[in-house]
Protein backbone atom coordinates (compact mmCIF):
# COMPACT_ATOMS: atom_id res chain seq x y z
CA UNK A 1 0.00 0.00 0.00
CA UNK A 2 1.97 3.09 -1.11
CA UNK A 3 1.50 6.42 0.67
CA UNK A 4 1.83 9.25 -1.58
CA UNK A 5 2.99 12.46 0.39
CA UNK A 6 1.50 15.24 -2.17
CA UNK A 7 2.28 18.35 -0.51
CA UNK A 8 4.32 19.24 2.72
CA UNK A 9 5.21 22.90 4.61
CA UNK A 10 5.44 24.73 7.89
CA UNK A 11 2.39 25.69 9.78
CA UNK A 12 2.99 29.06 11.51
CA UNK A 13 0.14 30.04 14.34
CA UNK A 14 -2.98 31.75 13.40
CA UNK A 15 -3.62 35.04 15.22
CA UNK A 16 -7.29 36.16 16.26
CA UNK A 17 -5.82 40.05 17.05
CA UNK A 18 -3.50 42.30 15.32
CA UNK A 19 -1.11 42.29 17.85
CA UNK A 20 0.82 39.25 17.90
CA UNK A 21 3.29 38.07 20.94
CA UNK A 22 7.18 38.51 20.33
CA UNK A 23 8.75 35.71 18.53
CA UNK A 24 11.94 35.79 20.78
CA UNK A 25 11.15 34.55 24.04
CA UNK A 26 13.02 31.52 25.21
CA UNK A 27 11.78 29.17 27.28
CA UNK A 28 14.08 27.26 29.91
CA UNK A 29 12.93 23.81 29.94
CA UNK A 30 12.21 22.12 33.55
CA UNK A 31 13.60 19.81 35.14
CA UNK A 32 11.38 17.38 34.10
CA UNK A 33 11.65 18.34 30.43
CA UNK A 34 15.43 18.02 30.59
CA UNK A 35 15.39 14.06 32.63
CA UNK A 36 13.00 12.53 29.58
CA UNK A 37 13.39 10.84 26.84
CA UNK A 38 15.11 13.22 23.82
CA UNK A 39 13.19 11.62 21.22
CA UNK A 40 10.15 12.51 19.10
CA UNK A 41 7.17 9.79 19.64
CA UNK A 42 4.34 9.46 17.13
CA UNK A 43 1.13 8.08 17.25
CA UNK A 44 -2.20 7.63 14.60
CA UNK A 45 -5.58 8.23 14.43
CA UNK A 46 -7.76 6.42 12.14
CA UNK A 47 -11.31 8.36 11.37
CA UNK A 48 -14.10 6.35 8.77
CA UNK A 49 -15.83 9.04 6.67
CA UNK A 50 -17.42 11.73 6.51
CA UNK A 51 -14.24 13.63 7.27
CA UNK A 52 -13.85 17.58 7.14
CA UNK A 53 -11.76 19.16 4.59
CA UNK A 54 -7.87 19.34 4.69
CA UNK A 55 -8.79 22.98 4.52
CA UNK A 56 -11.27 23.36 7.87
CA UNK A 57 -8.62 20.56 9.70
CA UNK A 58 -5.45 23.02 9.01
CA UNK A 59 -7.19 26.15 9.67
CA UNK A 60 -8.72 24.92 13.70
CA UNK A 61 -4.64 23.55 14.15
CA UNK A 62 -3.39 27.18 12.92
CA UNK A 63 -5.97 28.60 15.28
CA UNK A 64 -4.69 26.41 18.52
CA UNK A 65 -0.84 26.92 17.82
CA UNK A 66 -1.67 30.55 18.57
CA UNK A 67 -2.37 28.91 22.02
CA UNK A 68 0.18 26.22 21.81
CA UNK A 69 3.25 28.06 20.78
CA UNK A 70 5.76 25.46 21.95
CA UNK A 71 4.75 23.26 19.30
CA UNK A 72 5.57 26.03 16.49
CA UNK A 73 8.52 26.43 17.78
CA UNK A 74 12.24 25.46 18.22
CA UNK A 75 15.07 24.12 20.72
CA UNK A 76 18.15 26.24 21.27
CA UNK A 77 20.72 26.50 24.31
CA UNK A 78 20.84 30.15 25.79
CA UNK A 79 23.80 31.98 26.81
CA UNK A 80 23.88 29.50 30.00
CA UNK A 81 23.99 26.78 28.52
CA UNK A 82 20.29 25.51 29.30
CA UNK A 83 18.13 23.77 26.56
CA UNK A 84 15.21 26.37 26.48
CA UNK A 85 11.88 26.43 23.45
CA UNK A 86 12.74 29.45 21.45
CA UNK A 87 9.29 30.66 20.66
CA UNK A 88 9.40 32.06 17.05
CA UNK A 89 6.71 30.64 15.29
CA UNK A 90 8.35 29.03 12.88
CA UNK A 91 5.62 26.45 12.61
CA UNK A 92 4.57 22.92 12.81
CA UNK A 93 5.42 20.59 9.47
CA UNK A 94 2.10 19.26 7.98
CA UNK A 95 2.10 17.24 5.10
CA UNK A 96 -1.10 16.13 3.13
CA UNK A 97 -0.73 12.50 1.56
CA UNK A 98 -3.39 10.31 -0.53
CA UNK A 99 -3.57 6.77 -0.90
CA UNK A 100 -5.06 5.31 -4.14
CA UNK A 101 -6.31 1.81 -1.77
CA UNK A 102 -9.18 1.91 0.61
CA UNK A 103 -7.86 1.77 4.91
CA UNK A 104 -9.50 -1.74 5.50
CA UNK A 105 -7.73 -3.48 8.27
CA UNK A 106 -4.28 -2.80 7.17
CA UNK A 107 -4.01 -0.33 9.95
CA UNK A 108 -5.04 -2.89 12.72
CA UNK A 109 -1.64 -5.03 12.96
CA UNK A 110 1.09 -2.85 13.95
CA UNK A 111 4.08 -2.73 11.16
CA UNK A 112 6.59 -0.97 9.80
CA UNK A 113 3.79 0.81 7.68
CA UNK A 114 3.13 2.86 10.24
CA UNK A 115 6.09 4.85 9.68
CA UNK A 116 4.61 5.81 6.49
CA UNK A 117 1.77 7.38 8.19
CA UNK A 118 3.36 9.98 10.05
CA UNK A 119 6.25 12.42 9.31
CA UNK A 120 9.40 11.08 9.69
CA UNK A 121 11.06 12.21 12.74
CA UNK A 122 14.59 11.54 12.49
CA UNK A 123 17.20 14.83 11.66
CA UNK A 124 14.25 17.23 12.00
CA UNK A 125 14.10 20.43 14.03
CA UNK A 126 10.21 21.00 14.08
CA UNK A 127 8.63 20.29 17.65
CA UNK A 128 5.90 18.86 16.22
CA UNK A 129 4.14 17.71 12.97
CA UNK A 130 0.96 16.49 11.46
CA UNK A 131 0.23 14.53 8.60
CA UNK A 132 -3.20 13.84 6.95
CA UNK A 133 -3.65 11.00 4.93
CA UNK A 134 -6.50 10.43 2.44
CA UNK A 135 -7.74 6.43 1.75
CA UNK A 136 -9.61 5.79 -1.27
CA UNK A 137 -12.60 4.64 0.65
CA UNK A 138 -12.96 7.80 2.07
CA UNK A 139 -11.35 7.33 5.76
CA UNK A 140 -8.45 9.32 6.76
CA UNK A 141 -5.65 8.68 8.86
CA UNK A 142 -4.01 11.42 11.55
CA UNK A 143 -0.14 10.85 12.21
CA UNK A 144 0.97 13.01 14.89
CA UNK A 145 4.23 13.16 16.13
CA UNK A 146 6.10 15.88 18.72
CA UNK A 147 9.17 15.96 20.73
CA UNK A 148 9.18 15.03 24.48
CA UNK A 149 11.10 17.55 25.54
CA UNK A 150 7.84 19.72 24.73
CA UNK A 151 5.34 17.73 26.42
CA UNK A 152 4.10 14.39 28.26
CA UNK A 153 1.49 12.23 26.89
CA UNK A 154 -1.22 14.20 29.08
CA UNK A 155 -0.05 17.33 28.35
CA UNK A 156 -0.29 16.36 24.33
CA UNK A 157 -3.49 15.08 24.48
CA UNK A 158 -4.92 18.31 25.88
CA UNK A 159 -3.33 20.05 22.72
CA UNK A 160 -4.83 17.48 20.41
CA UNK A 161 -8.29 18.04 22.30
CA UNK A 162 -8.35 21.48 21.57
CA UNK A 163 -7.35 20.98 18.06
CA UNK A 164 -10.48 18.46 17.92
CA UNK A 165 -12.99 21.09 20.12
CA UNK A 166 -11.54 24.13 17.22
CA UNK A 167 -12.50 22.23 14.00
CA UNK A 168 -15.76 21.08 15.83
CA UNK A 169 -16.82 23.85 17.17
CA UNK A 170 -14.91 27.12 15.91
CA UNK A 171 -14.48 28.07 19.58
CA UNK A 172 -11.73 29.46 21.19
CA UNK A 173 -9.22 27.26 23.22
CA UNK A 174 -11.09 26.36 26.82
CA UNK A 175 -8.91 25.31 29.01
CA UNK A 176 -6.18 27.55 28.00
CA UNK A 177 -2.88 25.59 28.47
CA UNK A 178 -0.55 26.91 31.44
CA UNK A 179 3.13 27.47 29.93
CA UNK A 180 5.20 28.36 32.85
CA UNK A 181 7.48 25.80 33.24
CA UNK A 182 9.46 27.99 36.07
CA UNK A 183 6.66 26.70 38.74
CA UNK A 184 8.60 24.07 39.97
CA UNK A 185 10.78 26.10 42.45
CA UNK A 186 13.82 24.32 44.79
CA UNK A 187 13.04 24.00 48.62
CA UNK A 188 15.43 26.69 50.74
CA UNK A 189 16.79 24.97 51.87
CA UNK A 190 16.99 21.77 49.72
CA UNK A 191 15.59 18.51 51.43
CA UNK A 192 17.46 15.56 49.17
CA UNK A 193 15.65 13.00 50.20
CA UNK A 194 16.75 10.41 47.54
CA UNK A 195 19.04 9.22 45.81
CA UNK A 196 18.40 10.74 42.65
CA UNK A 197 21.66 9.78 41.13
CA UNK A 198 21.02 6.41 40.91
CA UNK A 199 17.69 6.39 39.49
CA UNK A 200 16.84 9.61 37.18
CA UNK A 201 20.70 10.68 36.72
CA UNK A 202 23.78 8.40 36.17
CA UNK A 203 27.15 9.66 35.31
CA UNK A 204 28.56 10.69 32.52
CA UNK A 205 29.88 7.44 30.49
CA UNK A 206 31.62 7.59 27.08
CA UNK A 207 28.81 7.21 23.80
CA UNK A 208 28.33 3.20 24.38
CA UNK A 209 28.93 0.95 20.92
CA UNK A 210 25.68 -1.31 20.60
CA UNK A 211 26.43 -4.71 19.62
CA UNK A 212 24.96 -5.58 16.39
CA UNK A 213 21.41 -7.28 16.68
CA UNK A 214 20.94 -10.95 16.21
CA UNK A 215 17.17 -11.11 16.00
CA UNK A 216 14.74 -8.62 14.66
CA UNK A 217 12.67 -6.53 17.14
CA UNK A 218 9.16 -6.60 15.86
CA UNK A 219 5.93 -5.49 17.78
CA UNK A 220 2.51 -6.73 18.29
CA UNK A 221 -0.89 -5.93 19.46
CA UNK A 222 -2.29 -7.81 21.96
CA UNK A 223 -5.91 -7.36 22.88
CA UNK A 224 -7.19 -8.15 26.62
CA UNK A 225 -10.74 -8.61 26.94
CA UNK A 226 -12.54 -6.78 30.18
CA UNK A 227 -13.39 -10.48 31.36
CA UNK A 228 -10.17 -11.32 30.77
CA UNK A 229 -9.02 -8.58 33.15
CA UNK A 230 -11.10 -9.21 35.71
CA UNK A 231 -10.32 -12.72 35.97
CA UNK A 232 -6.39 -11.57 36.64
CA UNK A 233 -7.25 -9.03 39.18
CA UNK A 234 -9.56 -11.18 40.70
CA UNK A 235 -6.53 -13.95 40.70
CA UNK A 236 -4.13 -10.97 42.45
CA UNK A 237 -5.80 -9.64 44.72
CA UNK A 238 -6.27 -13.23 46.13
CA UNK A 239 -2.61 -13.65 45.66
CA UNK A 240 -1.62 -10.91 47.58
CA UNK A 241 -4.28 -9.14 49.53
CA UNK A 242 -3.44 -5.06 49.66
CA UNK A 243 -5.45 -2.37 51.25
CA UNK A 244 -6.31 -0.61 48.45
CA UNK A 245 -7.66 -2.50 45.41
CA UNK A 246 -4.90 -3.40 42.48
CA UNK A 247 -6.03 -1.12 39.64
CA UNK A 248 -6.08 -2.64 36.54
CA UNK A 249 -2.63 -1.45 34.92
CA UNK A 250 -0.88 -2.95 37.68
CA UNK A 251 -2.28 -6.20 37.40
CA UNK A 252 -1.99 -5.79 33.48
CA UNK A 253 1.58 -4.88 33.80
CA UNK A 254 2.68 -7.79 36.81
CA UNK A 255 1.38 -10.21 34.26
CA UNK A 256 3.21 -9.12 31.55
CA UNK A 257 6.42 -8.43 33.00
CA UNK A 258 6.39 -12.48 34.46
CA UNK A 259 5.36 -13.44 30.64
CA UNK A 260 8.16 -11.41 28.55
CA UNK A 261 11.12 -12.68 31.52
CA UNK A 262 9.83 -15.82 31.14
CA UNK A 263 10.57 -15.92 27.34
CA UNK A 264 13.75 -13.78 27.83
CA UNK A 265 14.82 -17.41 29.85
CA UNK A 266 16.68 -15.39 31.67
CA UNK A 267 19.38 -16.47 33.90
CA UNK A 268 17.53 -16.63 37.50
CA UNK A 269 20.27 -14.76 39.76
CA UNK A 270 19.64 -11.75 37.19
CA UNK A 271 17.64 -8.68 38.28
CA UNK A 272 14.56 -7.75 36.18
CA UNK A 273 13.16 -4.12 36.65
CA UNK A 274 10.60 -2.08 35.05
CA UNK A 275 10.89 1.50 34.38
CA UNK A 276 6.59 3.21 34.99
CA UNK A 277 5.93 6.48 34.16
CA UNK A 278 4.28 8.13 36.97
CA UNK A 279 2.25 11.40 36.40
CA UNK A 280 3.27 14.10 38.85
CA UNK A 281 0.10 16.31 38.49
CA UNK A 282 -1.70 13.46 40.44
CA UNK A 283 0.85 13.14 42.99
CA UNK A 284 2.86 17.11 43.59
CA UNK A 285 0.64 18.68 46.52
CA UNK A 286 2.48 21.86 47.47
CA UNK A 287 1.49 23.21 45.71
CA UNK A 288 -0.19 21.26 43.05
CA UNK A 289 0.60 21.34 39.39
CA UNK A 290 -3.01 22.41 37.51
CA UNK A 291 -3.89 19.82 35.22
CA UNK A 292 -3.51 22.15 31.87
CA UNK A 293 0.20 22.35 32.57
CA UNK A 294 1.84 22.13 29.00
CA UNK A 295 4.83 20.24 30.12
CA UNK A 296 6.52 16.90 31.64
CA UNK A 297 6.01 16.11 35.02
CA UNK A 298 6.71 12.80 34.87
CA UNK A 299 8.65 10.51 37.02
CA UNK A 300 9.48 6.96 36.79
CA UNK A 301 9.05 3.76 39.42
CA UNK A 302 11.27 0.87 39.05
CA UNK A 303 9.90 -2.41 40.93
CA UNK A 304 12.26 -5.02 40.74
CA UNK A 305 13.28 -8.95 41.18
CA UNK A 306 14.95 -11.66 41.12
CA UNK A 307 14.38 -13.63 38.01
CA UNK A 308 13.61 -16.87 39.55
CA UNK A 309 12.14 -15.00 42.64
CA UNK A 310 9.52 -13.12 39.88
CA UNK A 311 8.79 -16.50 37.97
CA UNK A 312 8.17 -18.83 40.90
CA UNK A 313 5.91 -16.88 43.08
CA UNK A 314 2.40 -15.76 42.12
CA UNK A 315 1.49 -12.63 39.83
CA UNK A 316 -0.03 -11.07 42.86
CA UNK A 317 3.88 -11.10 44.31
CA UNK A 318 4.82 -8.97 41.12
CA UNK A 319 1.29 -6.99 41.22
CA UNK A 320 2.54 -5.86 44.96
CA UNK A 321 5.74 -4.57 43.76
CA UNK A 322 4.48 -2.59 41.29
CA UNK A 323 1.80 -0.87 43.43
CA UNK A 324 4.52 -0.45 46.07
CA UNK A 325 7.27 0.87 43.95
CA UNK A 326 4.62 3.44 42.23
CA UNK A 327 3.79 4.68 45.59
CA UNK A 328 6.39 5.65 46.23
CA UNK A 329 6.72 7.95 43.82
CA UNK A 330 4.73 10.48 45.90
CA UNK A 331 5.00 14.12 46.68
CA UNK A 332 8.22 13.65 48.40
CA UNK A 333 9.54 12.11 45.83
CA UNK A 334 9.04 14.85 43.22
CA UNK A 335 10.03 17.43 45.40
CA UNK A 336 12.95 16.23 46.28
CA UNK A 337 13.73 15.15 42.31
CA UNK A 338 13.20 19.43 41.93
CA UNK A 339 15.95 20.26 44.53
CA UNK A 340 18.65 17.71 43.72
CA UNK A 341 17.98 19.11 39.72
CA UNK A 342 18.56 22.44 40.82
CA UNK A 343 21.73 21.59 42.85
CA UNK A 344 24.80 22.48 40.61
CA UNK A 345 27.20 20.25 43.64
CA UNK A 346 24.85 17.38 42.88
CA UNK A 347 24.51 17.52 39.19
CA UNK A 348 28.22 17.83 38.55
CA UNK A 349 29.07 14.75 36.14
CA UNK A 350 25.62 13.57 35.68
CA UNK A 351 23.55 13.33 32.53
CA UNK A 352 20.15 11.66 32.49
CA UNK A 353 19.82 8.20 32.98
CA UNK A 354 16.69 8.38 29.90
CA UNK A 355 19.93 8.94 27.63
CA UNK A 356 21.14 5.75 27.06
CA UNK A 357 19.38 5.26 23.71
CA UNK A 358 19.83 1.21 23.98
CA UNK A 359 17.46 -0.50 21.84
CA UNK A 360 17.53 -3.45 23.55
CA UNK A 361 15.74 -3.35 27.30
CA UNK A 362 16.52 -7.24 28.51
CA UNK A 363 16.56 -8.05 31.48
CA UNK A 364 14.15 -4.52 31.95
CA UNK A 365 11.12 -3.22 30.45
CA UNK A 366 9.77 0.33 29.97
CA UNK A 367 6.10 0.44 29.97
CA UNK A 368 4.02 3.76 29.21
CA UNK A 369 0.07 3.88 29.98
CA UNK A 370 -1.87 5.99 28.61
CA UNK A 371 -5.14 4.41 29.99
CA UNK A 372 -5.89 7.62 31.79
CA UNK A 373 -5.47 9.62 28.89
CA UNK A 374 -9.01 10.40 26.60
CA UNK A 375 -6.73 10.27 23.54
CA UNK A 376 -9.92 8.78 21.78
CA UNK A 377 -11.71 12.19 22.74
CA UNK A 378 -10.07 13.72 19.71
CA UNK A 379 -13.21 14.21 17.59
CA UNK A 380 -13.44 16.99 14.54
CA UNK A 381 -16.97 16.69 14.28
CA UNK A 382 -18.10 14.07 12.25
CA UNK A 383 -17.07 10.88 14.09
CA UNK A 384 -14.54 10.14 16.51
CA UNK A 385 -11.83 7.80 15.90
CA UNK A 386 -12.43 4.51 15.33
CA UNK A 387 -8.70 3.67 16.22
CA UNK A 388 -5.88 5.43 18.00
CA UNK A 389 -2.19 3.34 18.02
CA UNK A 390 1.40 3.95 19.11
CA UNK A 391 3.30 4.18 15.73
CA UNK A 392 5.99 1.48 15.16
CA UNK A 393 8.55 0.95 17.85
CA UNK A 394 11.59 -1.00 17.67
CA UNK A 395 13.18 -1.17 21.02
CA UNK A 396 12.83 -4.66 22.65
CA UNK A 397 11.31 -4.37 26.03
CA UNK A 398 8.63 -1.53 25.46
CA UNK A 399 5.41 -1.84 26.22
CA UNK A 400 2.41 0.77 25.91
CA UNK A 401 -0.93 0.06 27.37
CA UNK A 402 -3.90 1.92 25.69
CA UNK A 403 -7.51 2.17 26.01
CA UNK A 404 -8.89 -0.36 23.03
CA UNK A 405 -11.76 0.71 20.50
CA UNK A 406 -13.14 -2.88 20.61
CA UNK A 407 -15.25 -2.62 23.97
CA UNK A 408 -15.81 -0.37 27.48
CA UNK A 409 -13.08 -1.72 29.87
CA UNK A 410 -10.97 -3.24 26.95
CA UNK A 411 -7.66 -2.77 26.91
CA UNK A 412 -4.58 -2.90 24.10
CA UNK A 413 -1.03 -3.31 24.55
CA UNK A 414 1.83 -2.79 22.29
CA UNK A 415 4.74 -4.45 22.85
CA UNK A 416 8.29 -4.70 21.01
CA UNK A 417 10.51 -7.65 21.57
CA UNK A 418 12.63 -10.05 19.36
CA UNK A 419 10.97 -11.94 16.62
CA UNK A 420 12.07 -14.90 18.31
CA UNK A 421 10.20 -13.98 21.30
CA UNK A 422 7.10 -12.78 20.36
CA UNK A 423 5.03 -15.87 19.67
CA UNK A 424 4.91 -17.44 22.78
CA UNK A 425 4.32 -14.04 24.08
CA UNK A 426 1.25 -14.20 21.98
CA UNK A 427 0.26 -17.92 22.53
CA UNK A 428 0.32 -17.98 26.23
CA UNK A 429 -0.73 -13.77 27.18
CA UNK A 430 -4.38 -15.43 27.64
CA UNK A 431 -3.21 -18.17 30.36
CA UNK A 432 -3.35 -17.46 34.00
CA UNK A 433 -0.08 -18.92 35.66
């Protein structure tokens, strides 16, 4: 299925008054922005027809870069040496493509096609981009992608809301996005109350040479019914009593973690760990960060075992170390991740530890959820999407958990791992152990 990419140029904000904001204001990214991944992600959106015009679509995304400047914009380092968002309104890349096939299912299996469905987003200096792509049978696909540095996954699903809400309704933006990325001020004095070093930071090492691959990494989708679910939580929480009832993406995750080291057959004295993104606007307190913030606050929680020790006890063992491990990731946590970043004695020799640019995980996994993000809110007033995936990912060990179209209280996961490995993955994700 060839993807024809017809016409492609810069976006530049759209302007409601005559008097426009200045277009050299930098931006000194936060702490948070600095410690994650330096990468652009992209994902899709699949919409069945009627669609609204190319036309209507770019005109409500002009409109909400006026209130999204960040994503018209561009990274520089200022005077200091700090990575800042210079925002000049130099504009978002969107690219209109056709397809002479109808969509069908094609987009349903993840592959490499993906990547054809989205700009690409290697050796680029745009923040973000957006192309549309027109099937014969009248559905149209929306690749997004955007740089982390900019934004979380929260954070960019509030912009893509608002894009949605504009070509629906031809309102203004409501809730304006907050921009000040200077909230996150340093106790006086500092409270280090973790070792930050070890976990978000880790020193400065020479660029490692990666080995050269013996399998291909390939991902899948894996769809787990609600029954399905409820059957494994059911199974944990009997496992492991806890307080507070295991929410579903811990349960989710325990299971999968035991599955993928399992097929690793990994050595049993080794240490498995998974890196979980933890959302700080749920967890900072004082004060609080307002859920419109346009910017990372995200932390991570590493549970972690024995191999043998994660494989021979129950999946409510693993469940507990998850919840435990995410907890704490609390307030404390994140303030004390603010001083030790703004401590020039502790920082000395330290880059972040999201750096490493491995793409091979084993023994560890990195799993992102987005199940509390309404990603499938997106709706330009016709339909809303009928699908909404993670493009292509080839880093073994990644997992993303998403909200599936299918069914209320379905979920989807993507997950990347070596060709080798991915069958029995998929054969036995559906047996309780």
């Amino acid at each position: 299925m060839k993807i024809n990419r017809n016409c492609s140029r810069l976006l530049k904000p759209s302007y409601q008054t005559p008097i426009h904001p200045p277009t050299n204001v930098s931006m000194p990214l936060s702490p948070f922005d600095a410690v994650t991944f330096q990468t652009h992600l992209g994902i899709l959106y699949a919409y069945r027809p009627p669609n609204p015009s190319n036309e209507v679509i770019e005109e409500g995304l002009r409109r909400v870069l006026a209130e999204y400047r960040e994503f018209a914009g561009r990274l520089i380092f200022n005077d200091n040496g700090h990575q800042c968002i210079l925002l000049n309104d130099e504009g978002m890349r969107f690219i209109e493509a056709t397809c002479d096939s109808p969509l069908g299912s094609s987009i349903d299996k993840p592959s490499p096609y993906y990547l054809d469905l989205h700009p690409d987003i290697m050796g680029i200096e745009e923040l973000a981009q957006v192309q549309l792509t027109r099937f014969a049978c009248g559905s149209m696909v929306v690749g997004f992608t955007t740089h982390h540095a900019v934004s979380d996954g929260f954070a960019a699903s509030h912009f893509l809301l608002a894009w949605g809400q504009t070509v629906r309704d031809g309102l203004p933006v409501q809730p304006l996005p907050l921009h000040d990325r200077s909230i996150f001020i340093p106790r006086n004095p500092p409270l280090f109350q973790f070792e930050h070093s070890e976990i978000e930071y880790t020193a400065r090492q020479p660029k490692a040479k990666h080995p050269e691959l013996q399998h291909t990494i390939v991902m899948e989708r894996t769809h787990i019914p609600s029954a399905f679910l409820e059957k494994l939580k059911s199974k944990v929480s009997g496992d492991n009593p806890c307080d507070k009832p295991y929410t579903t993406f811990e349960c989710l995750t325990a299971h999968l973690w035991r599955k993928i080291t399992r097929v690793r057959n990994l050595e049993g004295d080794l240490t498995t760990k998974v890196r979980i993104a933890v959302n700080g606007r749920f967890r900072m307190r004082n004060p609080t960060v307002p859920m419109s913030y346009l910017g990372n606050v995200v932390l991570w929680a590493w549970p972690c075992s024995k191999v043998k020790d994660l494989l021979s006890k129950p999946v409510g063992h693993a469940a507990r170390l998850i919840h435990d491990a995410v907890a704490q990731v609390d307030d404390d946590y994140f303030r004390s991740f603010v001083d030790f970043s703004s401590s020039k004695e502790k920082m000395e020799g330290l880059v972040p530890s999201a750096y490493g640019g491995s793409v091979v995980l084993s023994p560890y996994l990195i799993v992102s959820s987005w199940l509390r993000i309404p990603f499938y809110d997106m709706d330009f007033g016709r339909n809303p999407p009928h699908l909404f995936v993670t493009s292509y990912m080839r880093v073994e060990g990644f997992l993303h958990i998403v909200p599936s179209f299918t069914g209320v209280g379905d979920v989807d996961a993507f997950v990347s791992l070596f060709d080798k490995d991915m069958g029995s993955i998929i054969d036995g994700l559906h047996y309780l152990d």
